[in-house]
C-alpha atoms as a PDB file:
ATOM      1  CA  UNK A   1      -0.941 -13.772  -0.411  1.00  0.00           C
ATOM      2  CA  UNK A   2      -3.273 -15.217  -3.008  1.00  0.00           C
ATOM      3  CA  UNK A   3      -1.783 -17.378  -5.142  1.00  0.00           C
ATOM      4  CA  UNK A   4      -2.205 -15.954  -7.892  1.00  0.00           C
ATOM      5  CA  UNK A   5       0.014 -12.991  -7.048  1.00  0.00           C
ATOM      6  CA  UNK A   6       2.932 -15.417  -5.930  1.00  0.00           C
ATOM      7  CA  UNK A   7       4.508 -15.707  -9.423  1.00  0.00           C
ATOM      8  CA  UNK A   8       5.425 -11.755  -9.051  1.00  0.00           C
ATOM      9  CA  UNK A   9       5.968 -11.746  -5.676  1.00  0.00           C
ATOM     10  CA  UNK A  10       8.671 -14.237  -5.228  1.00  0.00           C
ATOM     11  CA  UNK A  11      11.400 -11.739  -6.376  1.00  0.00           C
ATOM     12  CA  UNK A  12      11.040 -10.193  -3.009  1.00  0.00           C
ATOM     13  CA  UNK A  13       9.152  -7.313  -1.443  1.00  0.00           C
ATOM     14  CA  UNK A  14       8.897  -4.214   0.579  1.00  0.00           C
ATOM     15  CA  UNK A  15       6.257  -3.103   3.623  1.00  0.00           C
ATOM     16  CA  UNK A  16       6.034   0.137   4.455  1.00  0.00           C
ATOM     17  CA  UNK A  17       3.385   2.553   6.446  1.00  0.00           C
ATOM     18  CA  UNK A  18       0.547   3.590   3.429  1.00  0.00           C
ATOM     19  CA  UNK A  19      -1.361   6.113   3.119  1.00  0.00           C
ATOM     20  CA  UNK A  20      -4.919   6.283   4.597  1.00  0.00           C
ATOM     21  CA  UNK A  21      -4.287   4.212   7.846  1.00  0.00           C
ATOM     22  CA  UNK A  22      -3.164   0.824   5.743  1.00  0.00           C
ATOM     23  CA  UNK A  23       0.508  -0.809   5.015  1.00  0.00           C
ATOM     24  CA  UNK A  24       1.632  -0.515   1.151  1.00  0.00           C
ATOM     25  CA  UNK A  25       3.643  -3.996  -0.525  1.00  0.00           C
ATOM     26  CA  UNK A  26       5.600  -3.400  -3.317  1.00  0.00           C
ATOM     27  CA  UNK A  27       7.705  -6.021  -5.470  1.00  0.00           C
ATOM     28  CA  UNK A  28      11.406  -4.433  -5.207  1.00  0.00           C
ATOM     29  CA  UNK A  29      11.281  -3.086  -8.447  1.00  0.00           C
ATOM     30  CA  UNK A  30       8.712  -0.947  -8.184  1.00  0.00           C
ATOM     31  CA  UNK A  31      10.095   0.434  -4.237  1.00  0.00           C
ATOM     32  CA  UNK A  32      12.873   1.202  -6.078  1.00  0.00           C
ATOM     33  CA  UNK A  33      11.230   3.597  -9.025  1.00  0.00           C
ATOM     34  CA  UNK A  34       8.934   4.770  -5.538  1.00  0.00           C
ATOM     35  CA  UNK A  35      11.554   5.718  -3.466  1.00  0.00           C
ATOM     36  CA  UNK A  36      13.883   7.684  -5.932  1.00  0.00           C
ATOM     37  CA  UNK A  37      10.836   9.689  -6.291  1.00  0.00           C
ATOM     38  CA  UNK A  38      10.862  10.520  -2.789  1.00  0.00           C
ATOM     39  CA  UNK A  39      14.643  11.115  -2.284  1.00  0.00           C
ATOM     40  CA  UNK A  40      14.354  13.477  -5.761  1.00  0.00           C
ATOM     41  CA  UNK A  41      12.268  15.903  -3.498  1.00  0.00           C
ATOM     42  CA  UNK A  42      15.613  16.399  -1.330  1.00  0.00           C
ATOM     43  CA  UNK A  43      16.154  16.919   2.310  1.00  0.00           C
ATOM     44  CA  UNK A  44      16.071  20.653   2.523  1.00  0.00           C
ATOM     45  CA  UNK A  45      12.336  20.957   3.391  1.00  0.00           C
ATOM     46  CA  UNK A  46      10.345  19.827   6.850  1.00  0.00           C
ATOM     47  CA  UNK A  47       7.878  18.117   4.519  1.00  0.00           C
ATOM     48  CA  UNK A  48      10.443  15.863   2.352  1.00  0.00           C
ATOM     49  CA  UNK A  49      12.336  15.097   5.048  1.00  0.00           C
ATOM     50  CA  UNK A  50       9.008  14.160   7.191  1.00  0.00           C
ATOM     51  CA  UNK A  51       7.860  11.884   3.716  1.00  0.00           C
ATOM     52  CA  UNK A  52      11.477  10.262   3.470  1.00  0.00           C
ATOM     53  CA  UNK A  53      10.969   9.217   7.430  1.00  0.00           C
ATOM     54  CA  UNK A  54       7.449   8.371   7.197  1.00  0.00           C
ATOM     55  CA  UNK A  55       7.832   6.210   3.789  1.00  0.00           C
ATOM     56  CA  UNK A  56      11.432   5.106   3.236  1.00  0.00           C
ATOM     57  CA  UNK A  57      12.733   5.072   7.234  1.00  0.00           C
ATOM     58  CA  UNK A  58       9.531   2.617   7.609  1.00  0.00           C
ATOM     59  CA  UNK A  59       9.988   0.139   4.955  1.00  0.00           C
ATOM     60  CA  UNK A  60      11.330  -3.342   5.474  1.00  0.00           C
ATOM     61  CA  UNK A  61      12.158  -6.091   3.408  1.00  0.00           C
ATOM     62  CA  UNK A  62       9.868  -8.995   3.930  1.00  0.00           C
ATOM     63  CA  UNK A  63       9.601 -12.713   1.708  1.00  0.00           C
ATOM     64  CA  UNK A  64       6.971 -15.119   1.423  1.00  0.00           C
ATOM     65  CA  UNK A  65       7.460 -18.490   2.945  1.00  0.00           C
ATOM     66  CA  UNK A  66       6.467 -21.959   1.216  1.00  0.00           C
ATOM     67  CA  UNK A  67       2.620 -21.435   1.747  1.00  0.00           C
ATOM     68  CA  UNK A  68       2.457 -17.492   0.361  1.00  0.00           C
ATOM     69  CA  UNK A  69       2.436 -15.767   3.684  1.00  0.00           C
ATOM     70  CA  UNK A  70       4.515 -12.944   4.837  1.00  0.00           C
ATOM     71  CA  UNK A  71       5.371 -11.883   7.976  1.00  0.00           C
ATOM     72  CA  UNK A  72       4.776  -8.215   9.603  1.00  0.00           C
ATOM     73  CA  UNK A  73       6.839  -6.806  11.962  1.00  0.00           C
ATOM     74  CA  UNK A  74       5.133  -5.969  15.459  1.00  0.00           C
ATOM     75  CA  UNK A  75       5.497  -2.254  14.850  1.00  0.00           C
ATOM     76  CA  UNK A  76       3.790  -1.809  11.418  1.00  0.00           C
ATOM     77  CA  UNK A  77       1.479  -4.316  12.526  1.00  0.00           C
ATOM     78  CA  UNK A  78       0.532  -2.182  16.080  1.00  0.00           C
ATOM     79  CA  UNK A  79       1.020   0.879  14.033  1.00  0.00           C
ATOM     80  CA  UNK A  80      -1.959  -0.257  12.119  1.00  0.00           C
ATOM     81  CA  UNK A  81      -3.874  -1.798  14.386  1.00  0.00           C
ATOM     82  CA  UNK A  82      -3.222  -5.438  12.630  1.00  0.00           C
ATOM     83  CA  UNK A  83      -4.107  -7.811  15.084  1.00  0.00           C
ATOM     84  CA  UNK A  84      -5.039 -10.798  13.544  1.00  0.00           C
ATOM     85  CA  UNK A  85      -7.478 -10.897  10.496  1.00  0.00           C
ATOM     86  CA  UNK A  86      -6.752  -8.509   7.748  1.00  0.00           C
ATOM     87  CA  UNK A  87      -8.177  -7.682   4.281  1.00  0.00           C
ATOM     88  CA  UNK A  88      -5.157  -7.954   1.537  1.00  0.00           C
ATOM     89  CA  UNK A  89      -6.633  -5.461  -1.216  1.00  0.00           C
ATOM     90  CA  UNK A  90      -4.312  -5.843  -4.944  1.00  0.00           C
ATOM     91  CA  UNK A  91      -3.946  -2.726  -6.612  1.00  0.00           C
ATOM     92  CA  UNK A  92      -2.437  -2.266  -9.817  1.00  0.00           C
ATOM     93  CA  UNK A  93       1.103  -1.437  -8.636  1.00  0.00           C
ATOM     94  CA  UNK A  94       0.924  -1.866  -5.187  1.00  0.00           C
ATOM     95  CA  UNK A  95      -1.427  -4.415  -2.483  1.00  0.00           C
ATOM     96  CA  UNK A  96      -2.685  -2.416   0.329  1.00  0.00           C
ATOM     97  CA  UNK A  97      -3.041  -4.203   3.826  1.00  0.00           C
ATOM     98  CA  UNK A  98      -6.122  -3.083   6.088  1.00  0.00           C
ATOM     99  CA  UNK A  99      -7.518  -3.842   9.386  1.00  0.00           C
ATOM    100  CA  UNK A 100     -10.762  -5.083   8.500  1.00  0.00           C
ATOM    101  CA  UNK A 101     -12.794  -2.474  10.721  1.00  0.00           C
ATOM    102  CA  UNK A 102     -11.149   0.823   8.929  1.00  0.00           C
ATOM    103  CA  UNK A 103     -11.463  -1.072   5.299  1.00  0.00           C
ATOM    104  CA  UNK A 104     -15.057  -1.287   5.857  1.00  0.00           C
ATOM    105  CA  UNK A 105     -15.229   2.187   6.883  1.00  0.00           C
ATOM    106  CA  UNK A 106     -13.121   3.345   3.733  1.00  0.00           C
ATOM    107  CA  UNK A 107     -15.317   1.565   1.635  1.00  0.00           C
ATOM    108  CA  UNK A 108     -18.709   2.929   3.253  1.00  0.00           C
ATOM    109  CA  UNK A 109     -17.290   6.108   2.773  1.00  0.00           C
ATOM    110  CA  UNK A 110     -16.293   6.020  -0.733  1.00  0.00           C
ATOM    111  CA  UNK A 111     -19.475   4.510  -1.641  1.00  0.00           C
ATOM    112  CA  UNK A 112     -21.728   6.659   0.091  1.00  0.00           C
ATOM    113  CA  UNK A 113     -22.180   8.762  -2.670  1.00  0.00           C
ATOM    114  CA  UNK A 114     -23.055   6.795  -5.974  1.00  0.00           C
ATOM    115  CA  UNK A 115     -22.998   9.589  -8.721  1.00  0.00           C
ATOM    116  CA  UNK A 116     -19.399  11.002  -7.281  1.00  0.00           C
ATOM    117  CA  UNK A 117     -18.241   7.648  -8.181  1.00  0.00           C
ATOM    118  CA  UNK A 118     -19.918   8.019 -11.426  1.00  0.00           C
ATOM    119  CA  UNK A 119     -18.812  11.322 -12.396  1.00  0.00           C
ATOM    120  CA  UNK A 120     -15.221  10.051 -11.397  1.00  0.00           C
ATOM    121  CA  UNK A 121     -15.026   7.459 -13.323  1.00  0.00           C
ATOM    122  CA  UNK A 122     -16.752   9.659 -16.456  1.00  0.00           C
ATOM    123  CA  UNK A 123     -13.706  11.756 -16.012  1.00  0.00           C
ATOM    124  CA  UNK A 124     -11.200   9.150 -16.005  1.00  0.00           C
ATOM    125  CA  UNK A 125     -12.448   7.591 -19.048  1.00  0.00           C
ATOM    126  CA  UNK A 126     -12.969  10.472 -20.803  1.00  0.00           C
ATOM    127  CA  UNK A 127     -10.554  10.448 -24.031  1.00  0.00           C
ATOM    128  CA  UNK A 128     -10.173   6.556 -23.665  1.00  0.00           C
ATOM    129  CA  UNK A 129     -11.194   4.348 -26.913  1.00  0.00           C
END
């Protein structure tokens, strides 16, 4: 992990399967707020009980060592293709984990089209001082 991040990431952290083919890290903290989310939906339904397997019965606790690296598990790692270089992407309340190949293609995709990224971003913004 860059080292930047290490300061916030020392108080432990949690991998779990993502959403769009890539592993989410969270510090605890924020797993926590996360999760309760997901158990909040219940268990009555197919679809929170498939989300509480696919998100919480995935997760793992995980550390950094002495040099800011963390370890994956073989079975997020194969379920994501990881297989030896990655690209470590920091979000604002998350860092996403990518196999390099399907990052590119997520990025070509999203950039593809120029003015939907401007008219998102108009929206977003819109209201904002």
């Amino acid at each position: 992990m860059p080292a930047k991040w290490r300061d916030e990431l020392e108080s432990g952290l949690v991998i779990t399967y993502g959403l769009d083919d890539c592993l989410f890290v969270f510090t605890e903290p924020r797993f926590k707020v996360v999760a309760e989310k997901v158990v909040a939906q219940g268990f009555e339904s197919p679809e929170s009980r498939d989300w509480s397997r696919y998100f919480l019965g995935k997760a793992e606790t995980i550390e950094l060592d002495k040099q800011g690296r963390i370890l994956i598990s073989q079975n997020l790692r194969s379920q994501f293709g990881l297989n030896g270089e990655v690209i470590v992407v920091g979000l604002y309340d998350r860092i996403e984990i990518w196999d390099p190949k399907k990052h590119q293609a997520m990025t070509e995709r999203i950039t593809a089209e120029p003015s939907a990224i401007a008219e998102r971003w108009r929206d977003m913004m819109q209201g904002v001082k």
